[in-house]
PDB file of N, CA and C in Angstrom:
ATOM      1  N   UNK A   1      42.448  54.739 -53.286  1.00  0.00           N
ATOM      2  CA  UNK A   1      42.669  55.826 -52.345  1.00  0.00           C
ATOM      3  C   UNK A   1      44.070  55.682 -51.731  1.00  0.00           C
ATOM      4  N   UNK A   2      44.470  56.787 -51.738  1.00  0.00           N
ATOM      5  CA  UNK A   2      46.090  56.812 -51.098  1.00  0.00           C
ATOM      6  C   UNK A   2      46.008  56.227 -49.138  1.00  0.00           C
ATOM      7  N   UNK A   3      47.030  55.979 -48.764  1.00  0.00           N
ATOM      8  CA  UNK A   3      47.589  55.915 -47.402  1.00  0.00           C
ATOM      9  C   UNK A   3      46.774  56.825 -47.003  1.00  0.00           C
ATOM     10  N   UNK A   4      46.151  56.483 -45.448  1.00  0.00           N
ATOM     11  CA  UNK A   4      45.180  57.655 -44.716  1.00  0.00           C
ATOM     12  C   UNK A   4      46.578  57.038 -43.202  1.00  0.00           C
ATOM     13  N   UNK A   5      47.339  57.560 -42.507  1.00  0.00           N
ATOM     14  CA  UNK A   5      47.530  58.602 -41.202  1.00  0.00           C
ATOM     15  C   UNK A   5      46.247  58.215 -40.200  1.00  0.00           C
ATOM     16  N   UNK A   6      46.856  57.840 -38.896  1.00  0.00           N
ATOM     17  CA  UNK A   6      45.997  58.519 -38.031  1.00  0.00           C
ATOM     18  C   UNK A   6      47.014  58.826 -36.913  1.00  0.00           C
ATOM     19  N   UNK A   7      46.996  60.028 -37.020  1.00  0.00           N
ATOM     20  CA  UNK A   7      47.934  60.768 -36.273  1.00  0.00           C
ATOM     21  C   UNK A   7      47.801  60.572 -34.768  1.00  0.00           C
ATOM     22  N   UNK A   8      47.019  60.333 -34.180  1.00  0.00           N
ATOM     23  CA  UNK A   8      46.485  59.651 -32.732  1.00  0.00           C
ATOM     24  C   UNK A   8      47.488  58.581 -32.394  1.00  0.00           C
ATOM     25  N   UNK A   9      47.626  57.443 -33.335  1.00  0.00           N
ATOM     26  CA  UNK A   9      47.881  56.030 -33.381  1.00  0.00           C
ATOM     27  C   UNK A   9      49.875  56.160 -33.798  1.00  0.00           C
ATOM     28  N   UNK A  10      49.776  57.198 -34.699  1.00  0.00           N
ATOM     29  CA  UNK A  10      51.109  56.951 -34.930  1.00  0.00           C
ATOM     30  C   UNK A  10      52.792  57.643 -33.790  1.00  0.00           C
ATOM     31  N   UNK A  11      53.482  56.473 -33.893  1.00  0.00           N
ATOM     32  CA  UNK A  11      54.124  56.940 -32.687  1.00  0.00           C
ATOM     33  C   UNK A  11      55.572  57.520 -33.261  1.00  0.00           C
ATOM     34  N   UNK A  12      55.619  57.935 -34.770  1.00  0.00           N
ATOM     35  CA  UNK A  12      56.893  58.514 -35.329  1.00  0.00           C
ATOM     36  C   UNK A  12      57.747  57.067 -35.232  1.00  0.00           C
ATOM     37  N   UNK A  13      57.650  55.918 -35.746  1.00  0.00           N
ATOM     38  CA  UNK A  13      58.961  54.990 -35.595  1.00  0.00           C
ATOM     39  C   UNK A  13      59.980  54.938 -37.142  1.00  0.00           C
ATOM     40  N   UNK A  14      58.861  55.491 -38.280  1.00  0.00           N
ATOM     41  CA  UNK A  14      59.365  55.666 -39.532  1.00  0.00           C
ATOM     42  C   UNK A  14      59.787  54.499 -40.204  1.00  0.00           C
ATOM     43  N   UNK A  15      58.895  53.134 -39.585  1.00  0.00           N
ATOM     44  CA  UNK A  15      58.928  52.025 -40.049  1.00  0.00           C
ATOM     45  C   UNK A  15      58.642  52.263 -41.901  1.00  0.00           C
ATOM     46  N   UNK A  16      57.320  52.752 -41.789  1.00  0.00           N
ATOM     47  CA  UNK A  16      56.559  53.125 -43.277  1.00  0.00           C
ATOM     48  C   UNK A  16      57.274  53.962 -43.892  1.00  0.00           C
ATOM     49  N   UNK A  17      58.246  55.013 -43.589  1.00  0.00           N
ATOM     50  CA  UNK A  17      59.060  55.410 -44.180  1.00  0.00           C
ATOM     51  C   UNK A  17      60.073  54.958 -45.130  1.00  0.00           C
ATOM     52  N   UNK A  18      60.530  53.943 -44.482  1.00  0.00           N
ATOM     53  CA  UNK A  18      61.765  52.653 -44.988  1.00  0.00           C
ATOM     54  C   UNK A  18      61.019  51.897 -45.870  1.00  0.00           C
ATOM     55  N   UNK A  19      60.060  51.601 -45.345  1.00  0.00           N
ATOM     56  CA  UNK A  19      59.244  50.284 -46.420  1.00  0.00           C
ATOM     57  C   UNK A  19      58.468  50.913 -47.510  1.00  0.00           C
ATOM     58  N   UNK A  20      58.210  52.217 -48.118  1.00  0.00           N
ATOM     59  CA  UNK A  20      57.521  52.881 -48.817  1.00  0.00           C
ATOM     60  C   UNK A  20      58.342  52.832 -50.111  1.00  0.00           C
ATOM     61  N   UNK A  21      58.065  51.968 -51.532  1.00  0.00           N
ATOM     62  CA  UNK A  21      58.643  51.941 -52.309  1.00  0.00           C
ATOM     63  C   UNK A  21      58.776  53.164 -53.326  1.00  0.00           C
ATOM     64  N   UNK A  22      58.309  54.340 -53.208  1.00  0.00           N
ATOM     65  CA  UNK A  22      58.102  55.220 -53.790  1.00  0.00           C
ATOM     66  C   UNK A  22      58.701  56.780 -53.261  1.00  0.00           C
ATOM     67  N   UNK A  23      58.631  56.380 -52.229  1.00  0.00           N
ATOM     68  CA  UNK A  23      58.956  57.466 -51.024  1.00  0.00           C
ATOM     69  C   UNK A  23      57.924  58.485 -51.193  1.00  0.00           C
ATOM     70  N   UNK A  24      56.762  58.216 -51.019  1.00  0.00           N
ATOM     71  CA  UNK A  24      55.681  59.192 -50.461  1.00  0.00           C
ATOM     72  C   UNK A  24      55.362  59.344 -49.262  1.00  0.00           C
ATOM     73  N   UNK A  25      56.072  58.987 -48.236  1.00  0.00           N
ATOM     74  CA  UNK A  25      55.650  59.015 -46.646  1.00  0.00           C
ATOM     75  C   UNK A  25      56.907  60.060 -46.202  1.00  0.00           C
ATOM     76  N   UNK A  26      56.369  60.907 -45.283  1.00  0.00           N
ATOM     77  CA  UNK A  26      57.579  61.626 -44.773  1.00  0.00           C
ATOM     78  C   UNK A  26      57.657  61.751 -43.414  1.00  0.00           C
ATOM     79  N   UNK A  27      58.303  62.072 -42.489  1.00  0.00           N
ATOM     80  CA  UNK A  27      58.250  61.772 -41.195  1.00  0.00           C
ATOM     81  C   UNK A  27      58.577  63.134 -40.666  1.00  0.00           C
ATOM     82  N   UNK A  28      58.013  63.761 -39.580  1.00  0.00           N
ATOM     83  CA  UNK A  28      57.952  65.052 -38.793  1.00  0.00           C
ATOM     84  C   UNK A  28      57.768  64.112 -37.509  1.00  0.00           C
ATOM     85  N   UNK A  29      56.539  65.122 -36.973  1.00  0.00           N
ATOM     86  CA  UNK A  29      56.129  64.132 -35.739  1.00  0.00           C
ATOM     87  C   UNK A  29      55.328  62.736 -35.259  1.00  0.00           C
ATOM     88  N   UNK A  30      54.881  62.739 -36.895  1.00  0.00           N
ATOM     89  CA  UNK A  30      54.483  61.941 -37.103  1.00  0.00           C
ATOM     90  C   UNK A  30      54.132  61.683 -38.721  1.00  0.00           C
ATOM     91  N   UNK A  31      53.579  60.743 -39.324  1.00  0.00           N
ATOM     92  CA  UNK A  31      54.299  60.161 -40.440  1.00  0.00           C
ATOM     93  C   UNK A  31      53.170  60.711 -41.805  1.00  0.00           C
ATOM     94  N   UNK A  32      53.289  61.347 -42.583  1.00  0.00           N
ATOM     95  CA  UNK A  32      52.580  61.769 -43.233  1.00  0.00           C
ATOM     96  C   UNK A  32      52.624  61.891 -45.116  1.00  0.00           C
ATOM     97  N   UNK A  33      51.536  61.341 -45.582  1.00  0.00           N
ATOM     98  CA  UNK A  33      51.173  60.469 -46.951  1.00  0.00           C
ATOM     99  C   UNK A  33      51.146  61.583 -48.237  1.00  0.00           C
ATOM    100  N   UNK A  34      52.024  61.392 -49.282  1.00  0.00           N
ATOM    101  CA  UNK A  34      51.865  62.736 -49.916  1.00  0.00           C
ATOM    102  C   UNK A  34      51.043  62.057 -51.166  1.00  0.00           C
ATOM    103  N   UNK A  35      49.695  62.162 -51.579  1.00  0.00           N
ATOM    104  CA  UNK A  35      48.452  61.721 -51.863  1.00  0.00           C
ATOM    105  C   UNK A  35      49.249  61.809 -53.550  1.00  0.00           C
ATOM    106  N   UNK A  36      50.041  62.457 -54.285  1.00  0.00           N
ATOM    107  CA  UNK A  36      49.803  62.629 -55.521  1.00  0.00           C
ATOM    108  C   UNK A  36      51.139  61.493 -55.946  1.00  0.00           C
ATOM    109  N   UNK A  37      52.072  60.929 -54.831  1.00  0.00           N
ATOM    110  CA  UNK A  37      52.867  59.811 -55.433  1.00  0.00           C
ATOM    111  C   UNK A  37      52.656  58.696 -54.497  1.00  0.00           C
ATOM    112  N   UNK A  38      51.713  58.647 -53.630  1.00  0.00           N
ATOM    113  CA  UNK A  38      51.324  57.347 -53.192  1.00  0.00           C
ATOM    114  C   UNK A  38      50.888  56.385 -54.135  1.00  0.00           C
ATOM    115  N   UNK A  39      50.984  54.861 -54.234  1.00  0.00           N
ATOM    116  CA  UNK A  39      50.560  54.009 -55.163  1.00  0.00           C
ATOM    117  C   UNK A  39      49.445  53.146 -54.708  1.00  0.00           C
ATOM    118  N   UNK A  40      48.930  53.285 -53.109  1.00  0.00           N
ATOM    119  CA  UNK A  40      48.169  52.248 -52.904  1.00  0.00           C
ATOM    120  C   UNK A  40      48.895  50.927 -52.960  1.00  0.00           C
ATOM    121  N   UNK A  41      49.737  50.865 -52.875  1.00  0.00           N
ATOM    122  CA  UNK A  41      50.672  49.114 -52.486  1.00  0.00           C
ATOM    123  C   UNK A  41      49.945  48.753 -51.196  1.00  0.00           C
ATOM    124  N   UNK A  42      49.995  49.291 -50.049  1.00  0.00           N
ATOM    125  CA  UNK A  42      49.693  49.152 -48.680  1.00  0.00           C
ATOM    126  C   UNK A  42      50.884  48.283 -48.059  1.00  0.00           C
ATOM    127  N   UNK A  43      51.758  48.684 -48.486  1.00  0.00           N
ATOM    128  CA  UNK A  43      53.199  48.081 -47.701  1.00  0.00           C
ATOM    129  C   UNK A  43      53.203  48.752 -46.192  1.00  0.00           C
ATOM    130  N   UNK A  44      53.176  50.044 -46.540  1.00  0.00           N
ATOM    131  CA  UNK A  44      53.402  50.891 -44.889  1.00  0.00           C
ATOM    132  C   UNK A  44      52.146  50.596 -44.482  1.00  0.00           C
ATOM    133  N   UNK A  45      51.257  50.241 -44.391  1.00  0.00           N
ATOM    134  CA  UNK A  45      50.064  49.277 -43.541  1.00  0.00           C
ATOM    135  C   UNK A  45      50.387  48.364 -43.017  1.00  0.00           C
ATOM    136  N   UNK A  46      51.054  47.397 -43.332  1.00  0.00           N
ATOM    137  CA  UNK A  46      51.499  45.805 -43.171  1.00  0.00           C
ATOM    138  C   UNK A  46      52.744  46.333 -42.523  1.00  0.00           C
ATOM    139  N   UNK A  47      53.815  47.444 -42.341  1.00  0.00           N
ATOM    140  CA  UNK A  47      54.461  47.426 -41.098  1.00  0.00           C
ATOM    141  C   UNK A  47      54.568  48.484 -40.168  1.00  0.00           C
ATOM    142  N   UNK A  48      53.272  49.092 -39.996  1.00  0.00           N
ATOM    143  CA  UNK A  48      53.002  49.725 -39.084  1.00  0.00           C
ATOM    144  C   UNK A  48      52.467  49.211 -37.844  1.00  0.00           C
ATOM    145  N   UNK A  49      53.531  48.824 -36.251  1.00  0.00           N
ATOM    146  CA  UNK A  49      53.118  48.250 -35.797  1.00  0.00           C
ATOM    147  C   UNK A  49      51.953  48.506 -35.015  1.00  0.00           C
ATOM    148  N   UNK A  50      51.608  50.600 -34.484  1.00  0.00           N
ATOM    149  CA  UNK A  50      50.328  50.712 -34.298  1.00  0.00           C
ATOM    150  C   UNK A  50      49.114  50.861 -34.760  1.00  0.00           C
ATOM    151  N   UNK A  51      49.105  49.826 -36.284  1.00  0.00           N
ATOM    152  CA  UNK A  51      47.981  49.923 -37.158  1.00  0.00           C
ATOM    153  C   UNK A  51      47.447  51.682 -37.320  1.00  0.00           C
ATOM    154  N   UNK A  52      48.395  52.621 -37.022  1.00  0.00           N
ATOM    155  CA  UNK A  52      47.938  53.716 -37.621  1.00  0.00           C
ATOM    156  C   UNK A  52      48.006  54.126 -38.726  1.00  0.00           C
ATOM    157  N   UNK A  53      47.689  53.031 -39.991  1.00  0.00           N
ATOM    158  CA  UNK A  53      47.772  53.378 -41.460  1.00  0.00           C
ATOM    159  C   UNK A  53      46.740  52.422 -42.043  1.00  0.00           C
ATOM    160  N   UNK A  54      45.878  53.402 -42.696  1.00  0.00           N
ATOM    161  CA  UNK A  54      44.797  52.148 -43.758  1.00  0.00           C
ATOM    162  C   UNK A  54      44.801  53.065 -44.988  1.00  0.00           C
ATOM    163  N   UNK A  55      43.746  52.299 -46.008  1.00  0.00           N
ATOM    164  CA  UNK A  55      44.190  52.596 -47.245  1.00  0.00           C
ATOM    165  C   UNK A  55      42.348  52.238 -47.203  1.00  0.00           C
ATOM    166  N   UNK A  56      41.923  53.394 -47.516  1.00  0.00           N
ATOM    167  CA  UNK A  56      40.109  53.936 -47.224  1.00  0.00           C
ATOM    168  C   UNK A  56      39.550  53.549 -48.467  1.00  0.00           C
TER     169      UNK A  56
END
């Protein structure tokens, strides 16, 4: 399952942005997973510092 967002938790720092080896994360107001080139690495999990990213 791709990157799941929780838009509650995320505070826009675009940490997961930078660390996303693929560049499927994009940043507005907050940081959001584009499901068809995500790889499931879970890199932007591991530096998201308000744990608003899991991988379901």
């Amino acid at each position: 399952m791709p990157a799941v967002v929780d838009r509650l938790k995320c505070d826009g720092c675009g940490n997961c942005v930078d660390e996303c080896p693929v560049g499927a994360i994009e940043l507005n107001d907050c940081a959001s997973v584009d499901v068809d080139i995500c790889t499931d690495c879970g890199s932007c999990v591991d530096v998201c510092p308000n744990e608003a990213i899991s991988l379901e």
